[in-house]
PDB file of N, CA and C in Angstrom:
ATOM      1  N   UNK A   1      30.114 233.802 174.258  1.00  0.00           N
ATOM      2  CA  UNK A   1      29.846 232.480 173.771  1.00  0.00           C
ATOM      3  C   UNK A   1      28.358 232.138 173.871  1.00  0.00           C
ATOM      4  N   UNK A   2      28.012 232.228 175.045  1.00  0.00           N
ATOM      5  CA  UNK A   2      26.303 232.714 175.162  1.00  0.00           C
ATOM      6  C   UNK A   2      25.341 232.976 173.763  1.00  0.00           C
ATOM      7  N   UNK A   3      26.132 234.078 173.353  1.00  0.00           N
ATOM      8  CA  UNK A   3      25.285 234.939 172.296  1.00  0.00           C
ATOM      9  C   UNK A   3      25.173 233.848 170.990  1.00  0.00           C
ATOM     10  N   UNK A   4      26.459 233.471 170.707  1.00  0.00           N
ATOM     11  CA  UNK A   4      26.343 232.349 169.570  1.00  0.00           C
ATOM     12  C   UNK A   4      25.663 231.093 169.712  1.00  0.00           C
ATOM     13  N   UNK A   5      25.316 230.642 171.029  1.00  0.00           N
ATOM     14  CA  UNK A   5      25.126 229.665 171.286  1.00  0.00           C
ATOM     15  C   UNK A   5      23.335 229.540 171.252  1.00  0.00           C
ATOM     16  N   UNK A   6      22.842 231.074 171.677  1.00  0.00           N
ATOM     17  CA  UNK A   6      21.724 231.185 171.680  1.00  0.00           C
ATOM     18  C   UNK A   6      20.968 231.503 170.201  1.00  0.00           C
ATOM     19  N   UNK A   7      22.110 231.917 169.516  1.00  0.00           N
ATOM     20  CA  UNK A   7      21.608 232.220 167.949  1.00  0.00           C
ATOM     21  C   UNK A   7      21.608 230.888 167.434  1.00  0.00           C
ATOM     22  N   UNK A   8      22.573 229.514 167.219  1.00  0.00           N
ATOM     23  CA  UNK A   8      22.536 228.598 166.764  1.00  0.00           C
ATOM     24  C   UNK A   8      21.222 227.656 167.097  1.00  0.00           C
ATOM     25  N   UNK A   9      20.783 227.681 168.755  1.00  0.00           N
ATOM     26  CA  UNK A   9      19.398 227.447 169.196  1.00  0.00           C
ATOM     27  C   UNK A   9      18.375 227.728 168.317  1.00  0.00           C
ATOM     28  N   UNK A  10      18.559 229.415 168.115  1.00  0.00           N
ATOM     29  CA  UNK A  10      17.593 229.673 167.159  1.00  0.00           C
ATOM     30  C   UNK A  10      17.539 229.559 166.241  1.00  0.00           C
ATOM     31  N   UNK A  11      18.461 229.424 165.937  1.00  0.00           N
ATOM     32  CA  UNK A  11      18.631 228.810 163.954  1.00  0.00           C
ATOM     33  C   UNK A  11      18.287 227.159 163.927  1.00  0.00           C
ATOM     34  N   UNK A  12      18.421 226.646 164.867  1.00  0.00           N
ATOM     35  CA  UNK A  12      18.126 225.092 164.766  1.00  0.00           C
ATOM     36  C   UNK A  12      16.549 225.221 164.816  1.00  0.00           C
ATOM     37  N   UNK A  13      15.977 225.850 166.147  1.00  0.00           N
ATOM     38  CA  UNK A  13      14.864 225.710 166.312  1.00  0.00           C
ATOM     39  C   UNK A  13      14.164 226.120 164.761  1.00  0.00           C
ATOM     40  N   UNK A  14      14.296 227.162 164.178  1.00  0.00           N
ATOM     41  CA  UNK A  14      13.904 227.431 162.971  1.00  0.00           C
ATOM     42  C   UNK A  14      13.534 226.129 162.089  1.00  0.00           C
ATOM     43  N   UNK A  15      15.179 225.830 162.134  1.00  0.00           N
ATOM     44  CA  UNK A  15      14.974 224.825 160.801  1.00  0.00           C
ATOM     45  C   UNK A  15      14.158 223.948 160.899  1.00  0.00           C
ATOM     46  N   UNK A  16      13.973 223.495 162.154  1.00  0.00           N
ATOM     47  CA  UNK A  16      13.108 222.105 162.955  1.00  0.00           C
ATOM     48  C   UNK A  16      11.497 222.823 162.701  1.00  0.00           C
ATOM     49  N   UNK A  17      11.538 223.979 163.140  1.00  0.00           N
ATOM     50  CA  UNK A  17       9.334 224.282 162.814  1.00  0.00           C
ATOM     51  C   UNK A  17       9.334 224.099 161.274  1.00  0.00           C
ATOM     52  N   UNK A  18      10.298 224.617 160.550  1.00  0.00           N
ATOM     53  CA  UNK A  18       9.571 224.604 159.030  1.00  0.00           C
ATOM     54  C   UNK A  18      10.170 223.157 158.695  1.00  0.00           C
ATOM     55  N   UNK A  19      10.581 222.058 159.115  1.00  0.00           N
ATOM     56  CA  UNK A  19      10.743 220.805 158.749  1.00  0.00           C
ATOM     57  C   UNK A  19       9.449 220.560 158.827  1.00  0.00           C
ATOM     58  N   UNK A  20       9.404 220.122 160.200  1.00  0.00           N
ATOM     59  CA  UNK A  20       7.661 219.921 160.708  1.00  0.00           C
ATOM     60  C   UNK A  20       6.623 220.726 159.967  1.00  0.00           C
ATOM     61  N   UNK A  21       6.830 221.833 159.576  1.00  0.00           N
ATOM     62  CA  UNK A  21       5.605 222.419 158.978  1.00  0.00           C
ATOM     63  C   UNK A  21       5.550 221.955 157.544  1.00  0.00           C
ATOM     64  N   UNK A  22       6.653 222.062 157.137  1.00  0.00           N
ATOM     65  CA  UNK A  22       6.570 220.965 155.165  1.00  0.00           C
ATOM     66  C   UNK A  22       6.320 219.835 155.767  1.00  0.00           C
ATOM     67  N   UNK A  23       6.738 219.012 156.532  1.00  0.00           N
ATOM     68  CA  UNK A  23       6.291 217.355 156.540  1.00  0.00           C
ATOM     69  C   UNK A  23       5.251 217.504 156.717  1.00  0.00           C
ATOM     70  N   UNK A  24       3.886 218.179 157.816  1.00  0.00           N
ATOM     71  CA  UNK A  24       3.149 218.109 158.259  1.00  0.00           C
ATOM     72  C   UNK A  24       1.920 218.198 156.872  1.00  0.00           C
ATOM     73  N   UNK A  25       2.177 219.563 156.168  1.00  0.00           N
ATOM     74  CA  UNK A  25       1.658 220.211 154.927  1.00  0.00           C
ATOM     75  C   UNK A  25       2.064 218.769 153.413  1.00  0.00           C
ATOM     76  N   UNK A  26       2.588 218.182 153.958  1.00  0.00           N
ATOM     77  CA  UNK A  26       3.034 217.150 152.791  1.00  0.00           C
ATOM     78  C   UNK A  26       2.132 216.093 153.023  1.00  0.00           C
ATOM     79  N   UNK A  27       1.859 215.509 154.374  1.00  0.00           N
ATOM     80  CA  UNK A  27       1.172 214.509 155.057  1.00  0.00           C
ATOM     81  C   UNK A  27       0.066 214.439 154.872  1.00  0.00           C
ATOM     82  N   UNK A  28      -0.700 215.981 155.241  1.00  0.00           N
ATOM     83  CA  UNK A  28      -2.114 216.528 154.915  1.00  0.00           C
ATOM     84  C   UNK A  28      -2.075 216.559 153.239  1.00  0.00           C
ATOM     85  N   UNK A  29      -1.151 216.816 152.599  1.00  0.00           N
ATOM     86  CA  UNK A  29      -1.886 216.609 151.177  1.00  0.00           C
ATOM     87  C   UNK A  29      -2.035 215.616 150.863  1.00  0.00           C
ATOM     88  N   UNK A  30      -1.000 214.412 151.274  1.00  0.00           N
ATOM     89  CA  UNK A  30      -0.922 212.988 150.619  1.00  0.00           C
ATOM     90  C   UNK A  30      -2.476 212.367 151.077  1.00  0.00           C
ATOM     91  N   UNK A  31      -2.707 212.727 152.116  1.00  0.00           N
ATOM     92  CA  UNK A  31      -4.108 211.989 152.687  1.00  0.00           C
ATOM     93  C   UNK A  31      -5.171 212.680 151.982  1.00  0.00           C
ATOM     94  N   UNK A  32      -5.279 214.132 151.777  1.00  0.00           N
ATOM     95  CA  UNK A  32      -6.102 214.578 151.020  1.00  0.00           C
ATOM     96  C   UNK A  32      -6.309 213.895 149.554  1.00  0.00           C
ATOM     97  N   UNK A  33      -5.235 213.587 148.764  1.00  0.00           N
ATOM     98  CA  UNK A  33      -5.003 212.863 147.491  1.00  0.00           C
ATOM     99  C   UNK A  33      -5.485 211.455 147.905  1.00  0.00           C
ATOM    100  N   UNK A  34      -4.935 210.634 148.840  1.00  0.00           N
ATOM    101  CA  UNK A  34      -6.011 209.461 148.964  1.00  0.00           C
ATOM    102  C   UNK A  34      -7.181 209.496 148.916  1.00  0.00           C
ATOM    103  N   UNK A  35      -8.224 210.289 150.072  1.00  0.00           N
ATOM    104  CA  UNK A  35      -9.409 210.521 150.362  1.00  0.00           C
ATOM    105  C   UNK A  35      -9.907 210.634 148.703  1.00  0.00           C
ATOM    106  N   UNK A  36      -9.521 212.001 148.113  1.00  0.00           N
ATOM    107  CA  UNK A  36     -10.082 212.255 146.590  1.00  0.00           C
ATOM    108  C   UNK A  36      -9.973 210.793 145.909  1.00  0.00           C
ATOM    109  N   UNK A  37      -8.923 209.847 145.856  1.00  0.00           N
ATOM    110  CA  UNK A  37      -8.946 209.150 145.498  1.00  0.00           C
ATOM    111  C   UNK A  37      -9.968 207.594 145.329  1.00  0.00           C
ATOM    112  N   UNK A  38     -10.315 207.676 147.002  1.00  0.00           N
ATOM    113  CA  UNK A  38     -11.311 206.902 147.520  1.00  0.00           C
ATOM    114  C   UNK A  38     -12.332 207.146 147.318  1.00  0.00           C
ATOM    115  N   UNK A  39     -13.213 208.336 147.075  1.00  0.00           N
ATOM    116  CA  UNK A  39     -13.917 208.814 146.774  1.00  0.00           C
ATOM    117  C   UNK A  39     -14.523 208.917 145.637  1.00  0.00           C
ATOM    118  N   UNK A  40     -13.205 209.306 144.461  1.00  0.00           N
ATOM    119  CA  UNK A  40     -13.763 208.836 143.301  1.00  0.00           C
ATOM    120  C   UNK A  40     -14.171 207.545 142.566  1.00  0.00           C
ATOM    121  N   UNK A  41     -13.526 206.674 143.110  1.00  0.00           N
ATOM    122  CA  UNK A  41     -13.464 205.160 143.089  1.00  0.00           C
ATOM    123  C   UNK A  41     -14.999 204.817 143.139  1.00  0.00           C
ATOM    124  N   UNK A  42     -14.877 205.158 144.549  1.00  0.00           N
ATOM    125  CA  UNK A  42     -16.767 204.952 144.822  1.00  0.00           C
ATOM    126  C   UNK A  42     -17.674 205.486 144.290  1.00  0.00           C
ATOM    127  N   UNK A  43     -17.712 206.858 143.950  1.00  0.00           N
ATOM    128  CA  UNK A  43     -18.542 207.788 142.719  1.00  0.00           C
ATOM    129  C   UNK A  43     -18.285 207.252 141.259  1.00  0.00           C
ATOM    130  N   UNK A  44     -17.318 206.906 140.755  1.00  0.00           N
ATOM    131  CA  UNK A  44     -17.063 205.840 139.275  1.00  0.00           C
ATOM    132  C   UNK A  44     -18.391 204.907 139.523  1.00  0.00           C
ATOM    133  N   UNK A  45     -18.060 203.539 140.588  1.00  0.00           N
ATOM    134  CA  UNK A  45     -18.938 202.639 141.064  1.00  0.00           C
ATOM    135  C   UNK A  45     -20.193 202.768 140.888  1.00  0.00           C
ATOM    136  N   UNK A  46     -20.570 203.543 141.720  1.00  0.00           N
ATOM    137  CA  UNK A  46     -21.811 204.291 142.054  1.00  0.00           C
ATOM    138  C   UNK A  46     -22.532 204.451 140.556  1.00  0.00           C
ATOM    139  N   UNK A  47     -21.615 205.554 140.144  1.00  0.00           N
ATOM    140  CA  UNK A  47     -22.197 206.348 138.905  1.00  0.00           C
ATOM    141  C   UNK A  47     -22.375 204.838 137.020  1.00  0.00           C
ATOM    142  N   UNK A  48     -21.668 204.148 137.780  1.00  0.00           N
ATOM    143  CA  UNK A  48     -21.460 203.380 136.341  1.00  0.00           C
ATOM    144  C   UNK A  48     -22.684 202.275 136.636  1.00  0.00           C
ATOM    145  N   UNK A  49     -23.327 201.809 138.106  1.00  0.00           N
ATOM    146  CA  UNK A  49     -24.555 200.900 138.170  1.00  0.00           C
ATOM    147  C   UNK A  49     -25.330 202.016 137.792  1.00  0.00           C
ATOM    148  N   UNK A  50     -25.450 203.394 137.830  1.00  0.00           N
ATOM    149  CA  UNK A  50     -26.797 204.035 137.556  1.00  0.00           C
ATOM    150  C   UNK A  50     -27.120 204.511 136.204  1.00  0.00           C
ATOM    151  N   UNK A  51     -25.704 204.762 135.516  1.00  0.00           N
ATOM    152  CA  UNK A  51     -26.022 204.809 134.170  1.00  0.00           C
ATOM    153  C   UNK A  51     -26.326 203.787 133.459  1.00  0.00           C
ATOM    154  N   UNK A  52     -26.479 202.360 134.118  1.00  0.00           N
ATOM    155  CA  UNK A  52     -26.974 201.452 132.903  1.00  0.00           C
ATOM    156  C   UNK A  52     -28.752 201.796 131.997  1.00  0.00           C
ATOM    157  N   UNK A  53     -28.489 201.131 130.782  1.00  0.00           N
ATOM    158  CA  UNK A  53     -29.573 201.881 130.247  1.00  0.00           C
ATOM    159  C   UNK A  53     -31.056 201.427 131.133  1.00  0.00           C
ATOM    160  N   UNK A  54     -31.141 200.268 131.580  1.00  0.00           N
ATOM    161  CA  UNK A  54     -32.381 200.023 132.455  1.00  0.00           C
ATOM    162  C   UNK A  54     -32.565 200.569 133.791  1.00  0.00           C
ATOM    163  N   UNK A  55     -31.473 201.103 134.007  1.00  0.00           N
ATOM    164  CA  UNK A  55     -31.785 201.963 135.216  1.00  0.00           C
ATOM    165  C   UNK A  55     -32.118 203.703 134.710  1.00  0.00           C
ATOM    166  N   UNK A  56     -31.622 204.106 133.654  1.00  0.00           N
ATOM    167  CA  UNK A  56     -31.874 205.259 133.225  1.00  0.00           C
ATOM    168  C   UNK A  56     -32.945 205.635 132.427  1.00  0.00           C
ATOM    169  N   UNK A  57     -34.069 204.431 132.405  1.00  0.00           N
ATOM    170  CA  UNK A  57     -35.080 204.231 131.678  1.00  0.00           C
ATOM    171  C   UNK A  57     -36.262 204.047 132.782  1.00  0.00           C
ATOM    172  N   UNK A  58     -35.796 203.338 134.108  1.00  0.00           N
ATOM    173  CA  UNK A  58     -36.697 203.070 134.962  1.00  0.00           C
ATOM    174  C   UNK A  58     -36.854 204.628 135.961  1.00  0.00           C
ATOM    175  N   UNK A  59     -35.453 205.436 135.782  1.00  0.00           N
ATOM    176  CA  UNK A  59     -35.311 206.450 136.639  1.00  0.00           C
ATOM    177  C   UNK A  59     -36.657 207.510 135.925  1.00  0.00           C
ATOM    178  N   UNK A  60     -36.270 207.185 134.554  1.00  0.00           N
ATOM    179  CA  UNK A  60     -37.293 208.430 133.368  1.00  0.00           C
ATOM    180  C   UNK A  60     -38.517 208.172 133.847  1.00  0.00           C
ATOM    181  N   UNK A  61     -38.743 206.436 134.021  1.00  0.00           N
ATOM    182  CA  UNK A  61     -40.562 206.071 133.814  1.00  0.00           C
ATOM    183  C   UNK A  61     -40.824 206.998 135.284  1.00  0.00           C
ATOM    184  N   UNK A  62     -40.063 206.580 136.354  1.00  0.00           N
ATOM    185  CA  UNK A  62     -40.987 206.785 137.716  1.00  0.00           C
ATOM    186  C   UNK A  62     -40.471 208.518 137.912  1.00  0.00           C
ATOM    187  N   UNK A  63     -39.719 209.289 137.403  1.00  0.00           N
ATOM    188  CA  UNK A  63     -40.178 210.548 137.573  1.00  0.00           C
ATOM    189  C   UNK A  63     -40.587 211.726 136.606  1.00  0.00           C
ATOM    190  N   UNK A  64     -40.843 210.764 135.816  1.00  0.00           N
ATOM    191  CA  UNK A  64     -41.724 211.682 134.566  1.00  0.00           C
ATOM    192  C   UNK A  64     -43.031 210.852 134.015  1.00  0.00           C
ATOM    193  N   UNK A  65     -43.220 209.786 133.411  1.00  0.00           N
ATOM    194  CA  UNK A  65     -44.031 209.344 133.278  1.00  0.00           C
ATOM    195  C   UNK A  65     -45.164 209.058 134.085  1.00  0.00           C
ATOM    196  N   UNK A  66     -44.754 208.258 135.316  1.00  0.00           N
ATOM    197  CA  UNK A  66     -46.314 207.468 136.192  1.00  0.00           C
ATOM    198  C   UNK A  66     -46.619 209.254 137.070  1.00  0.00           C
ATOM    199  N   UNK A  67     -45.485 209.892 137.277  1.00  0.00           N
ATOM    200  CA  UNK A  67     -46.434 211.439 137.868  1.00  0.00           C
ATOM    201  C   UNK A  67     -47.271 211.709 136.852  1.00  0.00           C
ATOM    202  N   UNK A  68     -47.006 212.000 135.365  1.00  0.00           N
ATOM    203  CA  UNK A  68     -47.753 212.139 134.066  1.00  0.00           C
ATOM    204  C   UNK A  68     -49.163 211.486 134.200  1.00  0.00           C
ATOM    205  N   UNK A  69     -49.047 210.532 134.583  1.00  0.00           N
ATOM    206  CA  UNK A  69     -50.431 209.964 134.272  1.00  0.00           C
ATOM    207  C   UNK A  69     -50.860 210.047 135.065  1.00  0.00           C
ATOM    208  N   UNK A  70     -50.284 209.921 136.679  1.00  0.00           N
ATOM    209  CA  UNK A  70     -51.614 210.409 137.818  1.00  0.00           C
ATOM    210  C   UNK A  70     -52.126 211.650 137.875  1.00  0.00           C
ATOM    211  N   UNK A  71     -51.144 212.553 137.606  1.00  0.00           N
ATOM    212  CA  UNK A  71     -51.812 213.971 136.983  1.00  0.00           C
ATOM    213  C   UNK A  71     -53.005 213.769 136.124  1.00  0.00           C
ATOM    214  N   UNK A  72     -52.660 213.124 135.074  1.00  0.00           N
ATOM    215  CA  UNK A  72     -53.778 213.225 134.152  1.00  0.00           C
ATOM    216  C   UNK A  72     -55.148 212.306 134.662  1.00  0.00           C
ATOM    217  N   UNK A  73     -54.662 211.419 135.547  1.00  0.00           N
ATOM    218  CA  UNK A  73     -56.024 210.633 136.040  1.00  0.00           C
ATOM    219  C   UNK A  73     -56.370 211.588 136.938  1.00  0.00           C
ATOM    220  N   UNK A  74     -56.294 213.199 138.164  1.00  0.00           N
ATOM    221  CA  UNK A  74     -56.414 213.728 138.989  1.00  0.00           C
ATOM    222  C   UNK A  74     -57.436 213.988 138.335  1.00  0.00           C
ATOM    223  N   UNK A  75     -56.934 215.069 136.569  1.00  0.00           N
ATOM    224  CA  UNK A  75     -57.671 215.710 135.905  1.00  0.00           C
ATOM    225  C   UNK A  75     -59.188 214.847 135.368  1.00  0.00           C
ATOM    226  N   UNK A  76     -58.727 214.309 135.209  1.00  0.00           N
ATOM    227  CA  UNK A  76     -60.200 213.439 134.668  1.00  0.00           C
ATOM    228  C   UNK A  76     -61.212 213.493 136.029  1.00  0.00           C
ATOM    229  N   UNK A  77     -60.725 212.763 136.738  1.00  0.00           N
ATOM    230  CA  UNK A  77     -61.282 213.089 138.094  1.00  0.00           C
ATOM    231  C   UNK A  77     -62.406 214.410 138.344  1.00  0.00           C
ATOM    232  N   UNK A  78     -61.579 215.669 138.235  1.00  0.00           N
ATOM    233  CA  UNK A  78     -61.866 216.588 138.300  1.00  0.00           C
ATOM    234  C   UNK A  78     -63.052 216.903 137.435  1.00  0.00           C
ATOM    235  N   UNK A  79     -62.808 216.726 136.051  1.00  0.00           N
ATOM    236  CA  UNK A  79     -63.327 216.861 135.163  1.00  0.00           C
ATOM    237  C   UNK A  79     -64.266 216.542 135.359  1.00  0.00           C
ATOM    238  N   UNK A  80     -65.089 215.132 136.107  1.00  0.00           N
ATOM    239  CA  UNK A  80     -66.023 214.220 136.261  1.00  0.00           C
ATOM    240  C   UNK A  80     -66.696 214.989 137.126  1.00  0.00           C
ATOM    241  N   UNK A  81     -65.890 216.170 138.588  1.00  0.00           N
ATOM    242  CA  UNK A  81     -66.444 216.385 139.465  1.00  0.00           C
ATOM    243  C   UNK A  81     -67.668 217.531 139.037  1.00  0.00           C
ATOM    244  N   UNK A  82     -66.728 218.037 138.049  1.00  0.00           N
ATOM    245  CA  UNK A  82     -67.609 219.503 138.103  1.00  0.00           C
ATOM    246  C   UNK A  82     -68.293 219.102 136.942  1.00  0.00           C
ATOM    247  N   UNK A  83     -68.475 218.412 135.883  1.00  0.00           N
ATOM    248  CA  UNK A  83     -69.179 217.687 134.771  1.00  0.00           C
ATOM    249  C   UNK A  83     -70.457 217.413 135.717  1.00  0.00           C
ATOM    250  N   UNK A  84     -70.798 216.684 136.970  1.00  0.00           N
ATOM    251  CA  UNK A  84     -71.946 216.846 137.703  1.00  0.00           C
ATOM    252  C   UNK A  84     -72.196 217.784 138.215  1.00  0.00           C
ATOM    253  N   UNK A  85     -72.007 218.860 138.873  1.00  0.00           N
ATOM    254  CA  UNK A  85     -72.247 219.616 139.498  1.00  0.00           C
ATOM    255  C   UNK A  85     -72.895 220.761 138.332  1.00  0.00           C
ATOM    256  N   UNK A  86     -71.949 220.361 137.551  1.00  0.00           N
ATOM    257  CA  UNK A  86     -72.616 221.406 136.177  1.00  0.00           C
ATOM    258  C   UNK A  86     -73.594 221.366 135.970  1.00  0.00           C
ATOM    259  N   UNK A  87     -73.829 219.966 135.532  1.00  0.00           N
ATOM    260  CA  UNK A  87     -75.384 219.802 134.984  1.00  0.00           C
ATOM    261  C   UNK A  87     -76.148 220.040 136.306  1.00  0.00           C
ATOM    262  N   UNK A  88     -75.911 219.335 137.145  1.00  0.00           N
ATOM    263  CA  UNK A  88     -76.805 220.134 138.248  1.00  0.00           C
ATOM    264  C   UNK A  88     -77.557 220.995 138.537  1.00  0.00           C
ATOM    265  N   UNK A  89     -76.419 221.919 138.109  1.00  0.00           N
ATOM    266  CA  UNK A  89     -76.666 223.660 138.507  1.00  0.00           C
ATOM    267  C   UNK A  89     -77.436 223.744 137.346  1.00  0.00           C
ATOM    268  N   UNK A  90     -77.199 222.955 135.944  1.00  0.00           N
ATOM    269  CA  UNK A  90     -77.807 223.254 134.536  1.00  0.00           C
ATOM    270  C   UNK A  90     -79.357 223.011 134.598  1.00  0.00           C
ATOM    271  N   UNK A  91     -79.737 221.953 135.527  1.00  0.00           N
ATOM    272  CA  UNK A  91     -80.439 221.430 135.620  1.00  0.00           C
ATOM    273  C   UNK A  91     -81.529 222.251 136.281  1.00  0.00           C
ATOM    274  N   UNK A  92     -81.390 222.826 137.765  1.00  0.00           N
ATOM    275  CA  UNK A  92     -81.934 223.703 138.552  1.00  0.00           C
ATOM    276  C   UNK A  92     -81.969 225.104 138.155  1.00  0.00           C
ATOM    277  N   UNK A  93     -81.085 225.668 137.158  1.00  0.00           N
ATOM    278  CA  UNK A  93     -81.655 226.310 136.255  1.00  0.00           C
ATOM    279  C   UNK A  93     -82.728 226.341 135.567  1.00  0.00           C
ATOM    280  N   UNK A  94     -82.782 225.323 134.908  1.00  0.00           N
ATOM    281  CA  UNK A  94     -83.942 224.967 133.804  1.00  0.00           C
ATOM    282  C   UNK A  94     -84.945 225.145 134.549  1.00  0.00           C
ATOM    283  N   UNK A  95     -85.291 223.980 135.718  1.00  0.00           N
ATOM    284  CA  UNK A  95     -86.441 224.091 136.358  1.00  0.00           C
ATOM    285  C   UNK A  95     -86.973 225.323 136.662  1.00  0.00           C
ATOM    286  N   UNK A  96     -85.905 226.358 137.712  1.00  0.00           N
ATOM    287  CA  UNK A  96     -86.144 227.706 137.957  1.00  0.00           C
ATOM    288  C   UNK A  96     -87.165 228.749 136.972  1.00  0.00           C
ATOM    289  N   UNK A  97     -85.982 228.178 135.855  1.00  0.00           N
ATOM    290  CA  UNK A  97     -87.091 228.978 134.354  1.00  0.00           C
ATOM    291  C   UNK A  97     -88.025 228.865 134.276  1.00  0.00           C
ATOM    292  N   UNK A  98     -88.396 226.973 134.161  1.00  0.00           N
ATOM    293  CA  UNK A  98     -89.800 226.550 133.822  1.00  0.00           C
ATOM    294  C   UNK A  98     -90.704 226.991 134.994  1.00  0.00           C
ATOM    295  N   UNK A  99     -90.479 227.149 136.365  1.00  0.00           N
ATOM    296  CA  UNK A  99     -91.511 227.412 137.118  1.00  0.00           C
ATOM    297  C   UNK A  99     -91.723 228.725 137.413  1.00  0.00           C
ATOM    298  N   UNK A 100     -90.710 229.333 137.225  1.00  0.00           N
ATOM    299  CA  UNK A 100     -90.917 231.298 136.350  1.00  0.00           C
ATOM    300  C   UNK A 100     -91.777 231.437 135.602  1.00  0.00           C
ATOM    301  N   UNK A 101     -91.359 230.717 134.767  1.00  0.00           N
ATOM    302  CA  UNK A 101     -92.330 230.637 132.932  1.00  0.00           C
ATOM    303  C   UNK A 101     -94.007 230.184 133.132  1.00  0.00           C
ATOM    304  N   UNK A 102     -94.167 229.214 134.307  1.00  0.00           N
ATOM    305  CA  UNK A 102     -95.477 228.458 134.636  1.00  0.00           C
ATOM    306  C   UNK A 102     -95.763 229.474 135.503  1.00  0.00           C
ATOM    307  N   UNK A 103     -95.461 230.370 136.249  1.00  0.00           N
ATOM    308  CA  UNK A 103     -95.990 231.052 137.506  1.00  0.00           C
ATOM    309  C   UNK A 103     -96.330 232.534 136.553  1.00  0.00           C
ATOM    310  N   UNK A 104     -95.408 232.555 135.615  1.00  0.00           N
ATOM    311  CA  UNK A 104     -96.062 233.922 134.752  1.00  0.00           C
ATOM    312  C   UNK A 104     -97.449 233.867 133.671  1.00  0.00           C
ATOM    313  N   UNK A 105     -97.094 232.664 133.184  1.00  0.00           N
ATOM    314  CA  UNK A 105     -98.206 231.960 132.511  1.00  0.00           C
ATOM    315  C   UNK A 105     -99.533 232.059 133.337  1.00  0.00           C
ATOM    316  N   UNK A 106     -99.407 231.352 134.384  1.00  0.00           N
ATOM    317  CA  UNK A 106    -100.416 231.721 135.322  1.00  0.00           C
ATOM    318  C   UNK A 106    -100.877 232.747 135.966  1.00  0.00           C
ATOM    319  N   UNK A 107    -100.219 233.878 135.966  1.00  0.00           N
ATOM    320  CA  UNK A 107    -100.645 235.292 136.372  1.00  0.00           C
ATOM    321  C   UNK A 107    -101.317 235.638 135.100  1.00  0.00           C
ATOM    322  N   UNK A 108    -100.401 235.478 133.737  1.00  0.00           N
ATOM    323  CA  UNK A 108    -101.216 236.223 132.678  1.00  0.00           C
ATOM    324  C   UNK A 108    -102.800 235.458 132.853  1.00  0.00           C
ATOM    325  N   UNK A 109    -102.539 234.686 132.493  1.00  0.00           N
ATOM    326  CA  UNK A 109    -104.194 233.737 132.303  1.00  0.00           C
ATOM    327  C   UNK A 109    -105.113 233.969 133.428  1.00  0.00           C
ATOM    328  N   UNK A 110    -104.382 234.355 134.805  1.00  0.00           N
ATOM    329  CA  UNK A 110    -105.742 235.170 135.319  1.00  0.00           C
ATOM    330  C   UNK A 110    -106.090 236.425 135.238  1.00  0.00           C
ATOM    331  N   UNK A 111    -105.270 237.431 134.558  1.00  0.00           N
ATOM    332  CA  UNK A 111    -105.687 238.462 134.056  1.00  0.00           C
ATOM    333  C   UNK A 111    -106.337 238.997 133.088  1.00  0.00           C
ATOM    334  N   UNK A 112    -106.387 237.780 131.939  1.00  0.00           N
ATOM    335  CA  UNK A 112    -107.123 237.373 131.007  1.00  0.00           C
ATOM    336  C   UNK A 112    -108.482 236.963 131.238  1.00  0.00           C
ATOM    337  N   UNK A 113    -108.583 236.511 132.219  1.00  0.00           N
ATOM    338  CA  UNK A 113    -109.912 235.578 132.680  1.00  0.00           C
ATOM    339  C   UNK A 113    -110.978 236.511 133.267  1.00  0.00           C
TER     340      UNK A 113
END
């Protein structure tokens, strides 16, 4: 009697883990399906203030446009820097020449003399 008694144990116990294990696996999905649910709710929300057209126009200006133009004001910048330095160097050139040109001038003409 033992023997049957210990098999019916085990056949109960059985049925009872995989109850618990489908309820448990049913529980965890239903909450998973809320969560997704909650979630999307708030991402709809979210996503429907950012697609308005003045926000998708202000998003364009400040990360394409105003970088655009401080770039291009860097460049000018730049442009300005070495635009002096150029002539500079253009400049101290010239002189270099001319006092080459005056110091040879002046050797010839005393060899002449």
């Amino acid at each position: 009697m033992s023997v049957h008694q210990g098999s019916v144990d085990s056949y109960l116990q059985n049925i009872v883990l995989k109850t618990i294990d489908t309820t448990s696996s049913m529980t965890a999905f239903e909450e998973a399906k809320l969560k997704v649910k909650t979630i999307n709710h708030f991402l709809d929300r979210v996503e429907e203030k950012r697609n308005k057209p003045e926000v998708l126009i202000k998003d364009l200006v400040s990360s394409f446009l105003i970088p655009d133009v401080q770039r291009k004001k860097v460049q000018r910048q730049l442009q300005f820097e070495e635009r002096k330095f150029l002539e500079t160097a253009r400049k101290t050139i010239l002189m270099s020449v001319q006092n080459a040109g005056a110091k040879l001038d002046n050797e010839n003409m005393l060899q002449y003399a």
